[in-house]
Protein backbone atom coordinates (compact mmCIF):
# COMPACT_ATOMS: atom_id res chain seq x y z
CA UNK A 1 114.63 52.54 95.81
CA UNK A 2 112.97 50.82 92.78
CA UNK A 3 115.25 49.78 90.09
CA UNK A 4 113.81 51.94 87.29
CA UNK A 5 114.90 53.15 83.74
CA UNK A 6 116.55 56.39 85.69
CA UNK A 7 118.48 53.80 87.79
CA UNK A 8 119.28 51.34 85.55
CA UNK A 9 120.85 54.57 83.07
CA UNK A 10 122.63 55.71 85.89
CA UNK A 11 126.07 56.50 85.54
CA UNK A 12 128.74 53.55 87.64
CA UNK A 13 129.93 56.87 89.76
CA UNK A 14 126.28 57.65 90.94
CA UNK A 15 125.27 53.99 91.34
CA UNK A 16 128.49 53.87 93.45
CA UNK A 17 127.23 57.20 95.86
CA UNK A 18 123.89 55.83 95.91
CA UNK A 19 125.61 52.80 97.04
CA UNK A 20 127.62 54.62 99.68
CA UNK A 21 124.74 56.45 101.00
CA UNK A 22 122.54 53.71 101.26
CA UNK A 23 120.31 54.30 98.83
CA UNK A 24 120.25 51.59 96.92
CA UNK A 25 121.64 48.10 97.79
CA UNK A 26 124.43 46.04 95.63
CA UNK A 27 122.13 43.44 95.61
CA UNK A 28 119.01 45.82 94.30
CA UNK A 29 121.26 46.38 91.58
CA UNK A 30 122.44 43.34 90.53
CA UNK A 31 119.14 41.76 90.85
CA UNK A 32 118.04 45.14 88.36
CA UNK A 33 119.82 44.38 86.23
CA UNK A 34 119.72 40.24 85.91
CA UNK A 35 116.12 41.43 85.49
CA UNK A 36 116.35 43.91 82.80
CA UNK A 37 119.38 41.21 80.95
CA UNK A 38 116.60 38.28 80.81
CA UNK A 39 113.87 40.87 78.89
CA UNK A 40 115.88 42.46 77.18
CA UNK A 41 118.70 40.62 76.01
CA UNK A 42 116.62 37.87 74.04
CA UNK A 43 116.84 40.60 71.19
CA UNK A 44 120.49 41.92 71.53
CA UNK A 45 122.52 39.27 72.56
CA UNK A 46 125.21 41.76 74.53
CA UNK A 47 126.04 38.63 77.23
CA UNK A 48 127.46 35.38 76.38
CA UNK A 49 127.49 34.38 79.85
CA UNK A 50 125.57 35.68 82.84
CA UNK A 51 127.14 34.93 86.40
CA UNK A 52 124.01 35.38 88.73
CA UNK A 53 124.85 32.95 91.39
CA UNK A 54 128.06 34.40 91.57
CA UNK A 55 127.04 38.06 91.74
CA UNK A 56 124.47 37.96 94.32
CA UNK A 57 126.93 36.52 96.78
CA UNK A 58 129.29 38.79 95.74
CA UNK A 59 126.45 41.60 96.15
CA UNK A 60 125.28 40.01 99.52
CA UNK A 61 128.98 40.48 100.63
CA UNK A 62 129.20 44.22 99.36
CA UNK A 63 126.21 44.85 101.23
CA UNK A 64 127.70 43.35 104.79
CA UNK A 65 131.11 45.33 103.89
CA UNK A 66 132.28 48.01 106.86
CA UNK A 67 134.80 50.94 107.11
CA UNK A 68 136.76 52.58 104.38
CA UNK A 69 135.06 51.29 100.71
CA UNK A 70 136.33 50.93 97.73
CA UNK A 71 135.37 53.57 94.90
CA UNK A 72 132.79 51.46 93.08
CA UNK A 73 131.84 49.45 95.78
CA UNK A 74 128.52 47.26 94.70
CA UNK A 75 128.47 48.17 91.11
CA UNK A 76 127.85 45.62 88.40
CA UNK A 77 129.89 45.93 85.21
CA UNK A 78 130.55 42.78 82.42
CA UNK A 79 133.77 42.00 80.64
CA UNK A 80 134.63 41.46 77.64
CA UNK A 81 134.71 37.78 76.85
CA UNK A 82 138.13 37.62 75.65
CA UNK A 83 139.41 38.51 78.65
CA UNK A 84 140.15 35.82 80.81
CA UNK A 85 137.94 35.71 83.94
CA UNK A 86 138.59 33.17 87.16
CA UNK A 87 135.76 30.44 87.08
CA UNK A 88 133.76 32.25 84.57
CA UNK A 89 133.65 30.77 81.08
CA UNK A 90 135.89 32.71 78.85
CA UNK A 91 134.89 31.65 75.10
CA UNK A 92 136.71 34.11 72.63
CA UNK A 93 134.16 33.42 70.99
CA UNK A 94 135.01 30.86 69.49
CA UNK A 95 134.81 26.99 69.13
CA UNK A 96 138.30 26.28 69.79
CA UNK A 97 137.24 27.48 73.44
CA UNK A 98 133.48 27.45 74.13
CA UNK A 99 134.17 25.45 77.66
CA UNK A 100 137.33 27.17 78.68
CA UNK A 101 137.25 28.22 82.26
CA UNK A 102 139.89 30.09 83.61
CA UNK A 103 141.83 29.28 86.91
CA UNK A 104 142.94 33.44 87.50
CA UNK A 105 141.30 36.70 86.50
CA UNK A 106 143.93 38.86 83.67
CA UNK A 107 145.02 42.03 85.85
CA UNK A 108 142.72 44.25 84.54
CA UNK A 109 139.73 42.03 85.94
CA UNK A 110 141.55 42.12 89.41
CA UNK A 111 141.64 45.61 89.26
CA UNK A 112 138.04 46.30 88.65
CA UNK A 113 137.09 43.86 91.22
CA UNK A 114 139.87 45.44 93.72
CA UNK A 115 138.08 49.00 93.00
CA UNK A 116 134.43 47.11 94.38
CA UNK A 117 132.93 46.18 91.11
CA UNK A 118 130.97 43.27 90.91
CA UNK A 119 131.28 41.41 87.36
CA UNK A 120 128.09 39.80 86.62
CA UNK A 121 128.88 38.75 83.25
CA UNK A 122 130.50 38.34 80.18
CA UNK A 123 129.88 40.06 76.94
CA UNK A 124 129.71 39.58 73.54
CA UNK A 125 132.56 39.53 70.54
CA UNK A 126 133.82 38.39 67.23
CA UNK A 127 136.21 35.16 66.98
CA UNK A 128 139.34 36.53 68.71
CA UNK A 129 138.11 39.95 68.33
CA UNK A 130 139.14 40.10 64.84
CA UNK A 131 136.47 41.95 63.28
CA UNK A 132 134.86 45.76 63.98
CA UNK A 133 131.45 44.10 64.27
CA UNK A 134 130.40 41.22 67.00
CA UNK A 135 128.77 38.45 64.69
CA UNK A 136 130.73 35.36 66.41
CA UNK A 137 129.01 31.86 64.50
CA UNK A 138 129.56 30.50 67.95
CA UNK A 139 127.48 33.17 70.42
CA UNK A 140 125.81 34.52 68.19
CA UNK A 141 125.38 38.05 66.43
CA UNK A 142 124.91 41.13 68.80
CA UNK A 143 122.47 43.78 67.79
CA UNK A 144 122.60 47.26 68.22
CA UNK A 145 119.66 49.24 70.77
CA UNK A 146 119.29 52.33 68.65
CA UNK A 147 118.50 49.58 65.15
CA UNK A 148 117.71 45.67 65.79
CA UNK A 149 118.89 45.74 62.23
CA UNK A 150 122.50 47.35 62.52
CA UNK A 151 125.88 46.27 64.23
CA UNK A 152 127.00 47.41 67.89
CA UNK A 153 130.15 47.79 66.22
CA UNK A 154 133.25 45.48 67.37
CA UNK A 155 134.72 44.11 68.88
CA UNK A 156 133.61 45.42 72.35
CA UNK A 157 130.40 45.19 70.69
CA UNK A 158 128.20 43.27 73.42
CA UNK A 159 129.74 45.43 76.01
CA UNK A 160 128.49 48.84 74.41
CA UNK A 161 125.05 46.98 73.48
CA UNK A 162 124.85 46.18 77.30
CA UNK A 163 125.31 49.72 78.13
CA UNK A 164 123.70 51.74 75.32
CA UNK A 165 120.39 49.43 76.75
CA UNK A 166 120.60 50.10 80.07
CA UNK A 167 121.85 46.44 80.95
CA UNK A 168 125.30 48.06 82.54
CA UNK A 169 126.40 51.53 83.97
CA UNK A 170 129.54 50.89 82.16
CA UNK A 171 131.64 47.89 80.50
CA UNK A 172 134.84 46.74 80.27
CA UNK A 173 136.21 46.76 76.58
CA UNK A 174 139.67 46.36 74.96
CA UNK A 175 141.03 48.10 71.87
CA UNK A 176 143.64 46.86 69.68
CA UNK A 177 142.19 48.30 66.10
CA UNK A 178 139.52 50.51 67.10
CA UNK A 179 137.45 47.79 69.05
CA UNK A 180 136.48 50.08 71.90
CA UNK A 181 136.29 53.38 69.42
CA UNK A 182 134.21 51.66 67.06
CA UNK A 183 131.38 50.23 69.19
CA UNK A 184 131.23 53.52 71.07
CA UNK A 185 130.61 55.41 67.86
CA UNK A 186 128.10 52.93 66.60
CA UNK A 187 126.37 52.79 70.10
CA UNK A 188 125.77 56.65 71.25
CA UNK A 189 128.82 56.16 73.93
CA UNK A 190 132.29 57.65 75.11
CA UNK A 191 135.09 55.05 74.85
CA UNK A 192 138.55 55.49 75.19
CA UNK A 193 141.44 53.76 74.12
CA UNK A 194 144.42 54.60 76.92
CA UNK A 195 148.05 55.12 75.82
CA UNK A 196 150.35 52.41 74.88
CA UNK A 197 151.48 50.84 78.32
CA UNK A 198 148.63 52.81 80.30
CA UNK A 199 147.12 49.37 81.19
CA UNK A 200 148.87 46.08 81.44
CA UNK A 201 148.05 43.38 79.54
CA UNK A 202 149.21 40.79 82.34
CA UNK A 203 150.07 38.12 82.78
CA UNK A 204 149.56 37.92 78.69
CA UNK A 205 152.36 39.41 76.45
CA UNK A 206 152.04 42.69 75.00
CA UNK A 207 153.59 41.28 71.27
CA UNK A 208 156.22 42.98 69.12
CA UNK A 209 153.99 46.21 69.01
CA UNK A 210 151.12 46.46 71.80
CA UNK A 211 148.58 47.41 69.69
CA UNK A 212 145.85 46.93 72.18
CA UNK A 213 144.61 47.18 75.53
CA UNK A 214 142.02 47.30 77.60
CA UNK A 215 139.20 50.56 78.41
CA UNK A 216 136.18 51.37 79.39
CA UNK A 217 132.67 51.97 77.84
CA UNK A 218 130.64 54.64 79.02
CA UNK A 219 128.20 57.28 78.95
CA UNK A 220 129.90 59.69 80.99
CA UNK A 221 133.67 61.28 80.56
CA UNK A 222 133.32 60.99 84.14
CA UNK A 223 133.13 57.38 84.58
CA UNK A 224 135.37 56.72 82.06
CA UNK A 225 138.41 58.82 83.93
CA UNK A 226 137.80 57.42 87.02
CA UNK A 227 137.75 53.80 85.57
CA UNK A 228 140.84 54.51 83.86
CA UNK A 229 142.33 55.09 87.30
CA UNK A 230 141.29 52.11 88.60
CA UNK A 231 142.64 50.43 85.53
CA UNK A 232 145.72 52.30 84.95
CA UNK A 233 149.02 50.73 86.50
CA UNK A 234 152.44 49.03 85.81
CA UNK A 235 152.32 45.01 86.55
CA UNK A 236 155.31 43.33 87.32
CA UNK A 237 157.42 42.00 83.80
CA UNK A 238 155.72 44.98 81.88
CA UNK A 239 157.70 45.20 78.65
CA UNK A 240 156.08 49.08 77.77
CA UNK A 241 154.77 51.49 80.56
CA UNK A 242 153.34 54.91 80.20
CA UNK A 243 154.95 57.95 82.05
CA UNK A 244 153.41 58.43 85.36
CA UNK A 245 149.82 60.72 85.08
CA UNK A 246 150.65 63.92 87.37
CA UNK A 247 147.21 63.23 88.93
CA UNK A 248 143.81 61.11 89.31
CA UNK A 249 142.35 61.20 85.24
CA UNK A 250 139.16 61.52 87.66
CA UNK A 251 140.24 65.28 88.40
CA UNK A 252 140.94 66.10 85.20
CA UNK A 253 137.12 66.03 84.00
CA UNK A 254 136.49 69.08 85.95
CA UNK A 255 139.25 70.91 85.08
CA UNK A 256 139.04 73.36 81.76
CA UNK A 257 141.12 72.97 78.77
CA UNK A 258 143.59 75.69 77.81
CA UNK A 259 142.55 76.76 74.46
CA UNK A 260 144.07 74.38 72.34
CA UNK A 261 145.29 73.61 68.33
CA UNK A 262 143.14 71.00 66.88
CA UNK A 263 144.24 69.61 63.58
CA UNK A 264 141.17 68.13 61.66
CA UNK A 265 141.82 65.28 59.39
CA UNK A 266 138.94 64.05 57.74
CA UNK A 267 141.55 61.81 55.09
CA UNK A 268 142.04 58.45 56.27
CA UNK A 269 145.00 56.59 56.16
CA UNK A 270 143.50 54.24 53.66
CA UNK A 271 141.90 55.45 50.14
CA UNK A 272 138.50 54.75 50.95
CA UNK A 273 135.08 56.79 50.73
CA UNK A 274 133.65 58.75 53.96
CA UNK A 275 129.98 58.93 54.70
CA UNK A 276 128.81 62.32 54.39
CA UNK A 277 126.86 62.07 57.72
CA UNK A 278 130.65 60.92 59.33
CA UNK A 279 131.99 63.77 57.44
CA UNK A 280 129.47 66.23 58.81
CA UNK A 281 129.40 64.94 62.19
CA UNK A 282 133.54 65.75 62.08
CA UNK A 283 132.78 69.61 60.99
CA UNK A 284 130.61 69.72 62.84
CA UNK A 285 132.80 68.65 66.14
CA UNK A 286 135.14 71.20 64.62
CA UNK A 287 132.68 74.69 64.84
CA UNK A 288 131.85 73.51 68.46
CA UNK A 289 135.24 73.08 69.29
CA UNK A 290 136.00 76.66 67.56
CA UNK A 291 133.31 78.16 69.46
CA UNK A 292 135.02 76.34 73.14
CA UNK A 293 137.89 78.52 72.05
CA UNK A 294 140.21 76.41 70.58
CA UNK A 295 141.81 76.95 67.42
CA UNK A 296 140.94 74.18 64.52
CA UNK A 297 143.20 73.89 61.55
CA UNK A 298 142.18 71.22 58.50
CA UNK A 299 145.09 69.61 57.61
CA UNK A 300 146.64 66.89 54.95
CA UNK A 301 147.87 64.10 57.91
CA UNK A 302 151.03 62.13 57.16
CA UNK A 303 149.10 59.08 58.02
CA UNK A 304 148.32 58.75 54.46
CA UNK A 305 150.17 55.78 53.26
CA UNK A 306 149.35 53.51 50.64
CA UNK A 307 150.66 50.22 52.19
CA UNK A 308 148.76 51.06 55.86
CA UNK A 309 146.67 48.64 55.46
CA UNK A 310 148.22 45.97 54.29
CA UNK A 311 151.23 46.12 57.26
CA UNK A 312 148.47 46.62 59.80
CA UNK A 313 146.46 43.48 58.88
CA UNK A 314 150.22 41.38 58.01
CA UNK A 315 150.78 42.29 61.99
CA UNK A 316 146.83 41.70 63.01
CA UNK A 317 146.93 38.55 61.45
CA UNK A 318 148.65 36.72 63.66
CA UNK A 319 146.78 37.53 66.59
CA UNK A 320 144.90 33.53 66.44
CA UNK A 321 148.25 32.55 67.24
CA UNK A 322 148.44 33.51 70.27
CA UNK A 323 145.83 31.20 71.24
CA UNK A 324 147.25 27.37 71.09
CA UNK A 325 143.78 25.53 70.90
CA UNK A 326 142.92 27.62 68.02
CA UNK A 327 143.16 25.05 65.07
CA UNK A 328 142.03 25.29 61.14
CA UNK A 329 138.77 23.25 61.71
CA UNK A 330 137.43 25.11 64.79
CA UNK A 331 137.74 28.91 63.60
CA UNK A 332 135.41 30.74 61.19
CA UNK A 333 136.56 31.15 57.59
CA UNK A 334 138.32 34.74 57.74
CA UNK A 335 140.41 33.39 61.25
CA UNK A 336 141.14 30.63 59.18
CA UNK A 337 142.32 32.44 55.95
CA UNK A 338 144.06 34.86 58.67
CA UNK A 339 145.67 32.01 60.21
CA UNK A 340 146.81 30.58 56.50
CA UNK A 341 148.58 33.77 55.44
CA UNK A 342 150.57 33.96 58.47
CA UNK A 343 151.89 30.66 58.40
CA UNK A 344 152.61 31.56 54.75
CA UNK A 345 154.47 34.74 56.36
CA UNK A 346 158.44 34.67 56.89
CA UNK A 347 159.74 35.82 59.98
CA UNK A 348 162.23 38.29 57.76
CA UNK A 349 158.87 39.92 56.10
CA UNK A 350 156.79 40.09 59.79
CA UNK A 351 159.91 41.71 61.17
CA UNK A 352 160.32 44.28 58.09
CA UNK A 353 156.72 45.20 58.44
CA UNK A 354 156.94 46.01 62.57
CA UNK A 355 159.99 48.27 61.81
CA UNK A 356 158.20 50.31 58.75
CA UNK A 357 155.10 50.71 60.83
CA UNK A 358 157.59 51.92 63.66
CA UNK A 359 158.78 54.31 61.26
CA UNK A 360 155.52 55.23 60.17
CA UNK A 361 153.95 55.91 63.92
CA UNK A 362 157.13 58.22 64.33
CA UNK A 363 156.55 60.29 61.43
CA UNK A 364 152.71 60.52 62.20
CA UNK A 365 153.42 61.55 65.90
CA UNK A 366 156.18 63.94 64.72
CA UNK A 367 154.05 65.35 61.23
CA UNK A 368 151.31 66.41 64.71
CA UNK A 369 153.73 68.00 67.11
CA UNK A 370 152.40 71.59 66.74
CA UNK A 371 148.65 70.42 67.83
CA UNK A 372 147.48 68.98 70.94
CA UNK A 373 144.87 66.73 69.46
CA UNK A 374 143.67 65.43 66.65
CA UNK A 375 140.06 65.41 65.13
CA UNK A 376 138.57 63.09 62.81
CA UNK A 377 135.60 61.19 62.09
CA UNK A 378 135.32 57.25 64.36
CA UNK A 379 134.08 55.79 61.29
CA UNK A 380 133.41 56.04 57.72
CA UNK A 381 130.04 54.46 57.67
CA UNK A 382 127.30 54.57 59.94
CA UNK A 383 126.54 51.65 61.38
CA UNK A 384 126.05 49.00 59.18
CA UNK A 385 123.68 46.36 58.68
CA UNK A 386 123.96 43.06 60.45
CA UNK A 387 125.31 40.64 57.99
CA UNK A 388 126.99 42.85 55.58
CA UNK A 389 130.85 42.53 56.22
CA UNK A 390 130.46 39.22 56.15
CA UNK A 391 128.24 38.90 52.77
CA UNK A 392 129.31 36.41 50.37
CA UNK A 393 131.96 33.76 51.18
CA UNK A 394 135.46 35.00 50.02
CA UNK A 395 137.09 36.19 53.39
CA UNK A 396 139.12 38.67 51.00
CA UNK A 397 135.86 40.75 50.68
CA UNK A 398 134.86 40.65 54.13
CA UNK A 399 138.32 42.33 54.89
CA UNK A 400 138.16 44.72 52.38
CA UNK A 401 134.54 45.67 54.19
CA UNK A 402 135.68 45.96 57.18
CA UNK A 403 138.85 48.05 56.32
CA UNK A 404 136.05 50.41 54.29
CA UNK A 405 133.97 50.77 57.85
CA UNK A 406 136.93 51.28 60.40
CA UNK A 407 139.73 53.56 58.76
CA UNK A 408 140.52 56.16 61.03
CA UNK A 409 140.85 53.56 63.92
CA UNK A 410 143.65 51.16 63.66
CA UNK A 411 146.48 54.18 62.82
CA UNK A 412 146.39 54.88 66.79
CA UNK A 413 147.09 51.47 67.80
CA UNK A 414 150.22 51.68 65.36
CA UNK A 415 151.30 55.01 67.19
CA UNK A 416 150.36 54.22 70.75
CA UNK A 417 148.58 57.38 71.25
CA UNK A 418 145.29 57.17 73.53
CA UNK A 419 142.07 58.47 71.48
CA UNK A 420 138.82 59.20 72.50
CA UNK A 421 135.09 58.63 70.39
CA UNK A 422 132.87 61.20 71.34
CA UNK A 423 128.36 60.50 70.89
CA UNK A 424 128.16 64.15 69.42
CA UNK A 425 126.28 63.54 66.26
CA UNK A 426 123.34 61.11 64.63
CA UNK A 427 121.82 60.11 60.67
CA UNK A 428 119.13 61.93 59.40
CA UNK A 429 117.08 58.31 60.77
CA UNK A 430 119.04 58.49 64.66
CA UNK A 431 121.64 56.22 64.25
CA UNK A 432 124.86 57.28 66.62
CA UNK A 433 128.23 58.89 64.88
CA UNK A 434 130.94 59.40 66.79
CA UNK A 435 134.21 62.23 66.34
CA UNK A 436 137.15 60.78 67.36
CA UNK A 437 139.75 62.83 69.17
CA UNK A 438 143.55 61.86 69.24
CA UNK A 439 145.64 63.04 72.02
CA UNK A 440 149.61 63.38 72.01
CA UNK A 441 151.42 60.32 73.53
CA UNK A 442 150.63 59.63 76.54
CA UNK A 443 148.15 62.76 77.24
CA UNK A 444 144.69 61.18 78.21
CA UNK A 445 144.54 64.11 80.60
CA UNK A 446 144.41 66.84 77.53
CA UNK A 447 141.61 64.59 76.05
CA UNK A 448 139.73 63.58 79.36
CA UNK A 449 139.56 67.45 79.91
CA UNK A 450 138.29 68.67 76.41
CA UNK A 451 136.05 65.75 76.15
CA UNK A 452 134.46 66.94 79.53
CA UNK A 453 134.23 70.22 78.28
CA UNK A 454 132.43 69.18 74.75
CA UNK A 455 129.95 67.30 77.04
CA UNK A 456 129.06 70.17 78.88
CA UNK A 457 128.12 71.92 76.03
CA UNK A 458 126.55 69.29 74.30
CA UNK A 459 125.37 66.87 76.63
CA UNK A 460 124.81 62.97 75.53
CA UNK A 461 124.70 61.14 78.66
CA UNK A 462 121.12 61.14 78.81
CA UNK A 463 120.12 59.73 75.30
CA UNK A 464 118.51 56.46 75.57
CA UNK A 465 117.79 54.14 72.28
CA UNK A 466 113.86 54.11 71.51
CA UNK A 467 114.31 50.58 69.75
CA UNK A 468 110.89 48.40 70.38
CA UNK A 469 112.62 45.31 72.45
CA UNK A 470 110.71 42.53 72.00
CA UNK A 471 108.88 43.65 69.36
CA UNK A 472 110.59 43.35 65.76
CA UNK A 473 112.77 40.71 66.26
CA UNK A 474 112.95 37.16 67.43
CA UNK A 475 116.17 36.51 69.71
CA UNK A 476 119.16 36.82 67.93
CA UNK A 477 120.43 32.89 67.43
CA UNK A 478 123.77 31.62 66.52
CA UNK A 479 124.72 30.97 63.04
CA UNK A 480 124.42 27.69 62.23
């Protein structure tokens, strides 16, 4: 079987029956898309590091593998590059790290590669994953397929280049602000962020409040429940855990939603203007869901709190510390002025803002009891142009810029609630807009199933980017 466009946009669940049947080899695949990564990837920069020694062997073994198989036996799939990877080069992005090699894979990698997948790289994302766009000064800025011009989003923002381009059936993303929700919306993908304590974060600590974890990128609902399977699972010293799922998330794509109450909020938490074409997309999302049967309610959410952001970012900002070679003179400016104002932060105030922010996901979980999900807008912008959070130098702009892109995101991380980004809508000019849907705690299932059903009736899986590769752009370069 040739490795084609159809094959390369495949979904990870057909490459994996193709697989099975014979089809198509692991090592046709790999070697498809190692191919379609050195022609293509000169102009988006979605991989920081490309293991191709490592997975042909690993593909030559798949292929010589007997008896029972694992569910995505032979299927390539990248990871995020701040998650830590055994013998692969695991940069953060960053210069405090840009040899680091890890002696063990983070559970989530063993998992994936338990469940056959082969990783065959590593991809792209901003200093520490700090930022909701992927324009690291060390690898690099990461473009998105559908506009050389525009962001991926962030920070999973290489891995939904890779598979927006056809460079991946899937990726491996993590979420701790929006950072698998954003770069879904900006790239024409599904991405979900699990519940709080779905996925371990081991052997790392989860921190005072857990805001993120890891996902998947995809085009299908379908892949994405069955990855979150694979993913999904208490590790030993867990400090949070989900409640048991009463079944495979893989079953529940099939399955159809009982009509449900929708709540649409369309007010984010912070004061700051919507798009109109994120605004529409969200009404939009709301007649369709009205006309799937469910009931759709606009509503005024209790999310809307003055002082959001600033306890979200006094928490977010100490995320560089958990990384001990991270030092003043080897981070870019807004790690930097992150790092400052958290040494400048007393333990009493850090400890004050976790409890409020407690108190705030309770009343935003309780203020939503009478609905079973949540619909607003991913974003508030389109995607935006490369460069533009970061214009000028004051680091206190580029944080009000990227607060005024991603407002709808972070308020999920606070609450723990999983959330999905659904590819429904587009600009006037094509660029992707996602809906996000938020799901009671600890109910993926509700939103796996609706999403499904959404899908069906407005299919996305087989939208593919019409951006001329090769042809407007030089490769992207790292900033000097």
């Amino acid at each position: 079987m040739s490795f084609d466009d159809d094959l390369a946009f495949a979904s990870a669940l057909e490459q994996a029956e193709l697989v099975r049947a014979r089809k198509v080899s692991p090592v046709e695949l790999v070697t498809g898309y190692l191919e379609r990564i050195e022609q293509v990837d000169p102009d988006l920069n979605a991989f920081v590091t490309v293991c191709e020694e490592e997975a042909l062997q690993e593909a030559r073994r798949a292929e010589e593998a007997t008896g029972e198989l694992p569910p995505f036996h032979g299927v390539p799939l990248p990871i995020k590059d701040l998650t830590e990877t055994a013998g692969v080069r695991t940069t953060f992005s960053s210069r405090a790290y840009a040899d680091y090699v890890p002696e063990r894979d983070m559970a989530v990698v063993r998992r994936l590669r338990e469940a056959g997948f082969i990783v065959f790289g590593k991809t792209n994302t901003p200093e520490f994953g700090l930022a909701p766009v992927t324009e690291p000064e060390l690898n690099g800025p990461c473009r998105n397929p559908w506009d050389l011009d525009r962001t991926p989003g962030g920070s999973s923002g290489g891995g939904a280049a890779a598979v927006a381009a056809g460079l991946a059936p899937a990726a491996h993303g993590s979420d701790g602000g929006g950072s698998i929700r954003i770069p879904a919306s900006c790239c024409g993908l599904f991405g979900i962020k699990p519940a709080r304590g779905r996925i371990s974060n081991a052997p790392n600590a989860d921190g005072s409040m857990a805001l993120g974890t890891s996902g998947p990128l995809t085009r299908p609902v379908s892949d994405a429940a069955a990855i979150l399977d694979v993913l999904a699972g208490y590790e030993p010293g867990d400090a949070q855990w989900a409640p048991p799922r009463a079944g495979p998330f893989a079953a529940e794509v099939a399955e159809e939603p009982a009509p449900l109450r929708i709540a649409l909020a369309i007010a984010p938490p912070a004061d700051v203007p919507v798009d109109d074409a994120c605004l529409r997309a969200a009404y939009d999302a709301g007649r369709l869901l009205e006309e799937l049967g469910h009931t759709v309610e606009e509503i005024a959410p209790a999310w809307q709190v003055d002082e959001f952001n600033p306890m979200f970012m006094l928490v977010w900002q100490v995320s560089p510390a958990l990384y001990p070679q991270a030092t003043p003179e080897l981070v870019e400016p807004l790690t930097r002025a992150f790092m400052a104002h958290a040494q400048e932060t007393s333990s009493v105030e850090y400890a004050r803002t976790v409890a409020r922010l407690q108190m705030l996901a309770r009343r935003v979980v309780s203020s939503c009891l009478d609905y079973d999900v949540v619909l607003t807008p991913t974003l508030a912008l389109p995607p935006v142009p490369i460069g533009w959070i970061y214009e000028g130098e004051d680091p206190s702009r580029h944080l009000d810029r990227m607060l005024q892109f991603t407002p709808f995101t972070p308020i999920v991380n606070v609450t723990g609630q999983p959330a999905v980004s659904l590819p429904l809508s587009q600009t006037e000019d094509g660029l992707p807009v996602g809906v996000q849907l938020i799901g009671r705690p600890a109910d993926e299932a509700t939103l796996l199933r609706v999403s499904a059903q959404v899908e069906r009736a407005r299919p996305w899986a087989q939208r593919r980017p019409s951006a001329p590769f090769g042809a407007t752009l030089s490769p992207a370069q790292p900033t000097p």
